[in-house]
N, C-alpha and C. Protein backbone atom coordinates (compact mmCIF):
# COMPACT_ATOMS: atom_id res chain seq x y z
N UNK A 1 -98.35 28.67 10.85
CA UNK A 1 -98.28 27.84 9.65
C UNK A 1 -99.25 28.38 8.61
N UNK A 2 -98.76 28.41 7.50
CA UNK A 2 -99.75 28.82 6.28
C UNK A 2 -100.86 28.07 5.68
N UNK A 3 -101.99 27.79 5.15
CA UNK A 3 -102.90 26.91 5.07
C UNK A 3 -102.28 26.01 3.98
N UNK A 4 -101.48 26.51 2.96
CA UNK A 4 -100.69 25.75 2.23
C UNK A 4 -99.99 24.76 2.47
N UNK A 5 -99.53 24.53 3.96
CA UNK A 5 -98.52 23.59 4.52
C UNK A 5 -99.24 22.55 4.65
N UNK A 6 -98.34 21.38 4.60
CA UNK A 6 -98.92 20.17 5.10
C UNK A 6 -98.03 19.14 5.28
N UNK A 7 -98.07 18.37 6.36
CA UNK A 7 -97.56 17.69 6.58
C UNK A 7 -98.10 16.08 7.36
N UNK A 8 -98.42 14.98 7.22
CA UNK A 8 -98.94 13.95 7.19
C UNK A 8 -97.80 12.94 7.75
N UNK A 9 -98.61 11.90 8.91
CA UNK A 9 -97.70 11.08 8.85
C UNK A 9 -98.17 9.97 8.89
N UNK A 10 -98.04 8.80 8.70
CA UNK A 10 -98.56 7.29 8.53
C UNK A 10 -97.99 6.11 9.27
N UNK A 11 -98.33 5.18 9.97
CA UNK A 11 -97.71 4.42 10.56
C UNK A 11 -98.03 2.66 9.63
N UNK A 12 -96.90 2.39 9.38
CA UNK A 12 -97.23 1.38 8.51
C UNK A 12 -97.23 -0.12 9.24
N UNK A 13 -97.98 -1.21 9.95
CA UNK A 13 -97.57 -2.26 10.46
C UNK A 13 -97.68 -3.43 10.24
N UNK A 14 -97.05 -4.27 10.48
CA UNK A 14 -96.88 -5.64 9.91
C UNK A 14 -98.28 -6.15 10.76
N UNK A 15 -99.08 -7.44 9.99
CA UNK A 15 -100.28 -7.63 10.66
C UNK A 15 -100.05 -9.20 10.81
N UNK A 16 -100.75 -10.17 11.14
CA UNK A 16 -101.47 -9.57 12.34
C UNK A 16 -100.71 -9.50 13.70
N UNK A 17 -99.74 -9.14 13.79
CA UNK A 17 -98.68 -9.10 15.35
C UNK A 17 -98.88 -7.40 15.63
N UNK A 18 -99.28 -6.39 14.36
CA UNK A 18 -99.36 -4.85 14.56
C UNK A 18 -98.35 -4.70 15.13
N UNK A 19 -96.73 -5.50 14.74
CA UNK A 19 -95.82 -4.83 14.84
C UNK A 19 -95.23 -3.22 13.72
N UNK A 20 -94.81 -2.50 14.43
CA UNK A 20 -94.76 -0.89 13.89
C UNK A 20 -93.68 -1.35 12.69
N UNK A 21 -93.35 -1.21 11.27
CA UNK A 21 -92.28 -1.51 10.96
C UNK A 21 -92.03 0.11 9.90
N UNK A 22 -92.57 0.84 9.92
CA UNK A 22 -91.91 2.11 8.96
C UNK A 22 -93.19 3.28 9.27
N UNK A 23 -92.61 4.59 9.15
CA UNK A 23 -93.00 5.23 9.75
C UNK A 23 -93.02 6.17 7.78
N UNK A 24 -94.34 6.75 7.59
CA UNK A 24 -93.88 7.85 6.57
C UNK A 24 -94.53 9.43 6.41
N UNK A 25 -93.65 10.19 6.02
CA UNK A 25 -93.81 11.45 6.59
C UNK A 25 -94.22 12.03 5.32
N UNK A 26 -95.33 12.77 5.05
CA UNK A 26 -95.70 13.08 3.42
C UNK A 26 -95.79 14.57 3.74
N UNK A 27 -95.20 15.04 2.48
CA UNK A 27 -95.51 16.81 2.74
C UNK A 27 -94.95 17.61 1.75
N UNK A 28 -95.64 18.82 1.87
CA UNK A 28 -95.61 19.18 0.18
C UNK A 28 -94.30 20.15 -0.05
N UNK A 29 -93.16 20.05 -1.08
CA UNK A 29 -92.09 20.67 -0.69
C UNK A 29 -91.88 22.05 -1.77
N UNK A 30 -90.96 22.62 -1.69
CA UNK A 30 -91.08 24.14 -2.00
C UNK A 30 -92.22 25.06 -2.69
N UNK A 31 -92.87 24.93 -1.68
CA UNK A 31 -94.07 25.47 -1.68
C UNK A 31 -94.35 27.53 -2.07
N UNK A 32 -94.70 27.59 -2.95
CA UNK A 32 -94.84 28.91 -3.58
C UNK A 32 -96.01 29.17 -4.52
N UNK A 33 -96.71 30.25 -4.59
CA UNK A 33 -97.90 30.16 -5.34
C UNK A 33 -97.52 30.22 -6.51
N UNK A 34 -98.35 29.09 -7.66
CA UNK A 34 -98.29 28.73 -8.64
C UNK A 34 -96.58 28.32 -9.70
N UNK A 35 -96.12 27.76 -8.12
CA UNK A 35 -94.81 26.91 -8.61
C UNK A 35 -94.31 26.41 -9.09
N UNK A 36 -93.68 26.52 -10.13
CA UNK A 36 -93.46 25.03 -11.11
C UNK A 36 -92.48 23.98 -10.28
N UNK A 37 -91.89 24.26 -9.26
CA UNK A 37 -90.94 23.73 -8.55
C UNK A 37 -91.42 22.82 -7.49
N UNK A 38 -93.20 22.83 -7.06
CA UNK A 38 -93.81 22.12 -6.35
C UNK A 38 -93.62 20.90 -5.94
N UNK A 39 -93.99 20.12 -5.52
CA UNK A 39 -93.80 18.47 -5.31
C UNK A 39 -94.40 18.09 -4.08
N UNK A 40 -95.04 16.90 -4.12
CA UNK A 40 -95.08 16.73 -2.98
C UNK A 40 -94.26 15.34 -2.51
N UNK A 41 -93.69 15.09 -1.52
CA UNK A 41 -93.21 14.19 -1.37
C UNK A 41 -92.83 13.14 0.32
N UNK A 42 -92.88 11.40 -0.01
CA UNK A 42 -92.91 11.01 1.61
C UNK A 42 -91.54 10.56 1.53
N UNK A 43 -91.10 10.81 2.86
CA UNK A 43 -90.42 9.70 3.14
C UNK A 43 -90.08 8.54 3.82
N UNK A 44 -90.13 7.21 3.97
CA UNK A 44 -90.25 6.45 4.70
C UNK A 44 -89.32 5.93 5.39
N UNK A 45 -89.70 5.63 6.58
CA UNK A 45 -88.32 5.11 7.39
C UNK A 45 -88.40 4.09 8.55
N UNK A 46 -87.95 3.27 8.55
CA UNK A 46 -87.97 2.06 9.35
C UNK A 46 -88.17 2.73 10.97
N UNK A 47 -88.80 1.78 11.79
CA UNK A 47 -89.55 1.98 12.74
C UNK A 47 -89.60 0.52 13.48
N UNK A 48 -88.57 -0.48 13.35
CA UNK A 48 -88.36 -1.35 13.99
C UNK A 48 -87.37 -1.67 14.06
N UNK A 49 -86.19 -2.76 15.07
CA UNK A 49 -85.96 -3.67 15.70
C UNK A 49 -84.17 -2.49 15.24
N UNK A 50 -83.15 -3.29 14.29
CA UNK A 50 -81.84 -2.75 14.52
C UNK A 50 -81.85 -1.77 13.18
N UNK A 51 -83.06 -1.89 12.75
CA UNK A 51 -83.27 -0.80 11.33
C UNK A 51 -84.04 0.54 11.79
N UNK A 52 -84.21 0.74 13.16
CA UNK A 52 -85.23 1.76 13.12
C UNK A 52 -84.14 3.17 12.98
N UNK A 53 -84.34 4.53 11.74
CA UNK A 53 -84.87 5.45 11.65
C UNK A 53 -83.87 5.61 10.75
N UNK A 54 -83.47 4.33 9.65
CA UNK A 54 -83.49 4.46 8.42
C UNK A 54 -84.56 4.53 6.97
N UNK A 55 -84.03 5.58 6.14
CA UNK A 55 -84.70 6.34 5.26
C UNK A 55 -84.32 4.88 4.45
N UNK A 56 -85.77 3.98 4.38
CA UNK A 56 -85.54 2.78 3.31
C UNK A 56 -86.54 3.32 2.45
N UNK A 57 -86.93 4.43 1.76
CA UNK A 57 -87.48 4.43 0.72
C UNK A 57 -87.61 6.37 0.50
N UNK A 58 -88.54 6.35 -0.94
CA UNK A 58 -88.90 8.20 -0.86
C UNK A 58 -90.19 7.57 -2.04
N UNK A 59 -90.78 8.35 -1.81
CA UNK A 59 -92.42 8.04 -3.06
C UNK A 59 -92.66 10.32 -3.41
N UNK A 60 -92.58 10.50 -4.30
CA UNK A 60 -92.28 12.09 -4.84
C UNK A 60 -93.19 12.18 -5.81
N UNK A 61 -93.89 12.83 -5.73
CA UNK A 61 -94.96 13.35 -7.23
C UNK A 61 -95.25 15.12 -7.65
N UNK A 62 -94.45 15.41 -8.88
CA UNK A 62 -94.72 16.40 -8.86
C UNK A 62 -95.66 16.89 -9.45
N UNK A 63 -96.42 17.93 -8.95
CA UNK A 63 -97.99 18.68 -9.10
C UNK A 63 -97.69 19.57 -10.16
N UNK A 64 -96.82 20.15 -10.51
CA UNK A 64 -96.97 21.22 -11.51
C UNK A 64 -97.63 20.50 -12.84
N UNK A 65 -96.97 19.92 -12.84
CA UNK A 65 -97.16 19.43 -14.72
C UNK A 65 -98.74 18.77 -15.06
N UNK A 66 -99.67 19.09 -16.17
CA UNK A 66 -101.11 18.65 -15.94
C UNK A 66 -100.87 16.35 -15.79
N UNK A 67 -99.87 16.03 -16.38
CA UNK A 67 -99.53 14.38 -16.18
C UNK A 67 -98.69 14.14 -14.98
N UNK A 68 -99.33 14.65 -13.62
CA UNK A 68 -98.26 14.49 -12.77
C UNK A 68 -98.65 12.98 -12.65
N UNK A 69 -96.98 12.22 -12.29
CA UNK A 69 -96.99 11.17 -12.17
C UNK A 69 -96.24 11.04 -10.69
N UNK A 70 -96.31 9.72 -10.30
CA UNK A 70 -95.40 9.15 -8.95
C UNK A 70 -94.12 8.39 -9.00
N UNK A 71 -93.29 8.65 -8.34
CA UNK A 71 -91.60 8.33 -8.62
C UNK A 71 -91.22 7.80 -7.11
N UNK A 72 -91.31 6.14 -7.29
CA UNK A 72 -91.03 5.72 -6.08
C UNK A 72 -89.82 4.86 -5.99
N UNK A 73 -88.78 4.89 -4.44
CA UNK A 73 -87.45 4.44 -4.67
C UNK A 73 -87.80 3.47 -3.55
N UNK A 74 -87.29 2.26 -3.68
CA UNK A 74 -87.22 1.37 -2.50
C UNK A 74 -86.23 0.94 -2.20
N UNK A 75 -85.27 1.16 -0.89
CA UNK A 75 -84.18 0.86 -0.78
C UNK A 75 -84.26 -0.70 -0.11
N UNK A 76 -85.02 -0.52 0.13
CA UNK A 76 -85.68 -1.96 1.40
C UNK A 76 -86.51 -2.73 0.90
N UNK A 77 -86.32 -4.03 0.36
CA UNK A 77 -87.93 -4.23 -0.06
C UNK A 77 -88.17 -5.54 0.50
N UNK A 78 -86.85 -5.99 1.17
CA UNK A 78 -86.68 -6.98 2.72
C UNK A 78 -87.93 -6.70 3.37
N UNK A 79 -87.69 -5.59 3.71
CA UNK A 79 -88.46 -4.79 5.35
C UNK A 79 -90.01 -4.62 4.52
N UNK A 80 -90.07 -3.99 3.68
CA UNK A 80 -91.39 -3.23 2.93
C UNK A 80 -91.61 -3.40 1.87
N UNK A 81 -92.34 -4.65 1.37
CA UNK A 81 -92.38 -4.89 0.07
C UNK A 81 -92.72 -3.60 -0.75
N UNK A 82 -92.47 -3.78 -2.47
CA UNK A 82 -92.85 -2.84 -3.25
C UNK A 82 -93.78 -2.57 -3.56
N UNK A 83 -94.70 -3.07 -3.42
CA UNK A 83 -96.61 -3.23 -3.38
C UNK A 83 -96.93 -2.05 -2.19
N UNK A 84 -96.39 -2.40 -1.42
CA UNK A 84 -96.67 -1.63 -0.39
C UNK A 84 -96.50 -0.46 -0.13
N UNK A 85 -95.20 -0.09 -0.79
CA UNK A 85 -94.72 0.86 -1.01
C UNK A 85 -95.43 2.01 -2.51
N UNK A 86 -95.70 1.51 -3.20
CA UNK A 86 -97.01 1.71 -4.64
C UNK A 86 -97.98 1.79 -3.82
N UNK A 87 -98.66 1.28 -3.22
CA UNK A 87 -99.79 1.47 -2.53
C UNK A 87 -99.93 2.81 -1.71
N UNK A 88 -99.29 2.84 -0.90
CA UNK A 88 -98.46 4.21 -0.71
C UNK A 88 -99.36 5.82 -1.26
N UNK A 89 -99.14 5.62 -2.77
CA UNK A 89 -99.33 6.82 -3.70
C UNK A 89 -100.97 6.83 -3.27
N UNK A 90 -101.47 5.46 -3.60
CA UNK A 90 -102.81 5.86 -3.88
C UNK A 90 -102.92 6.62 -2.17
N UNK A 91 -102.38 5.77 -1.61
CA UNK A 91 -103.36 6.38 0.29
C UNK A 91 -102.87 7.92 0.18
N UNK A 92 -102.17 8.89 -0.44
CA UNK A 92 -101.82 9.88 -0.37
C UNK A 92 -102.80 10.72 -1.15
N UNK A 93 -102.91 10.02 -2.51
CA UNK A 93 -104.35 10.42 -3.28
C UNK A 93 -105.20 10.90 -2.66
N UNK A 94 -105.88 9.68 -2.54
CA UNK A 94 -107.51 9.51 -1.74
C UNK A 94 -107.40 10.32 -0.24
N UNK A 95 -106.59 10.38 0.48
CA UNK A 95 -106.16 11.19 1.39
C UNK A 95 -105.85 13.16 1.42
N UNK A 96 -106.14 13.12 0.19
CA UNK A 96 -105.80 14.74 -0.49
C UNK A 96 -106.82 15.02 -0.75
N UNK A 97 -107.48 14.03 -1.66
CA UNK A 97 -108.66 14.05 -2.27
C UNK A 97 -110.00 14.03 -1.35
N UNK A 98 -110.01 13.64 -0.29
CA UNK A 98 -110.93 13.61 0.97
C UNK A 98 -110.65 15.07 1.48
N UNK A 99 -109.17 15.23 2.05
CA UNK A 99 -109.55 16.75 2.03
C UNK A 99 -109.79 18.26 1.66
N UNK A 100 -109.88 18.13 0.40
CA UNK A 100 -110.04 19.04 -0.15
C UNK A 100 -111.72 19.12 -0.68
């Protein structure tokens, strides 16, 4: 694997029962030095009961541009509210931002 790669995963759970309910997979996609095509992006996917290992959402931010912003879709917002899903961006932030 190249030091460039990355791939992250998150377990999201309903509290206080810490039932598992979505699972999200963050990672940075067409990856090339000094890319304009960059992005990084999660996707989330149910992780419980008759919904598990549907894609109920995607959260995508692309890095090239100096105003990168975050572009989040919620297909589910039954299962995973939209707060939660926004919230999301920042833990990916601060999570980048710690390691680097």
């Amino acid at each position: 694997s190249e030091p460039w790669e990355l791939t992250v995963v998150y377990n999201i759970h309903r509290m206080p029962s810490r039932e598992l309910i979505a699972k999200t997979r963050f990672e940075l996609k067409d990856v090339s030095f000094w890319s304009d095509e960059s992005y990084w992006e999660a996707t989330v996917i149910a992780a419980g009961g008759n919904d598990t290992g549907e894609v109920i959402g995607t959260v995508k931010q692309n890095i090239s541009s100096f105003d990168s912003k975050w572009f989040v879709v919620n297909k589910r917002p039954d299962l995973l509210p939209n707060e939660v899903m926004s919230f999301m961006t920042l833990v990916y932030d601060v999570d980048e931002t710690r390691q680097s």
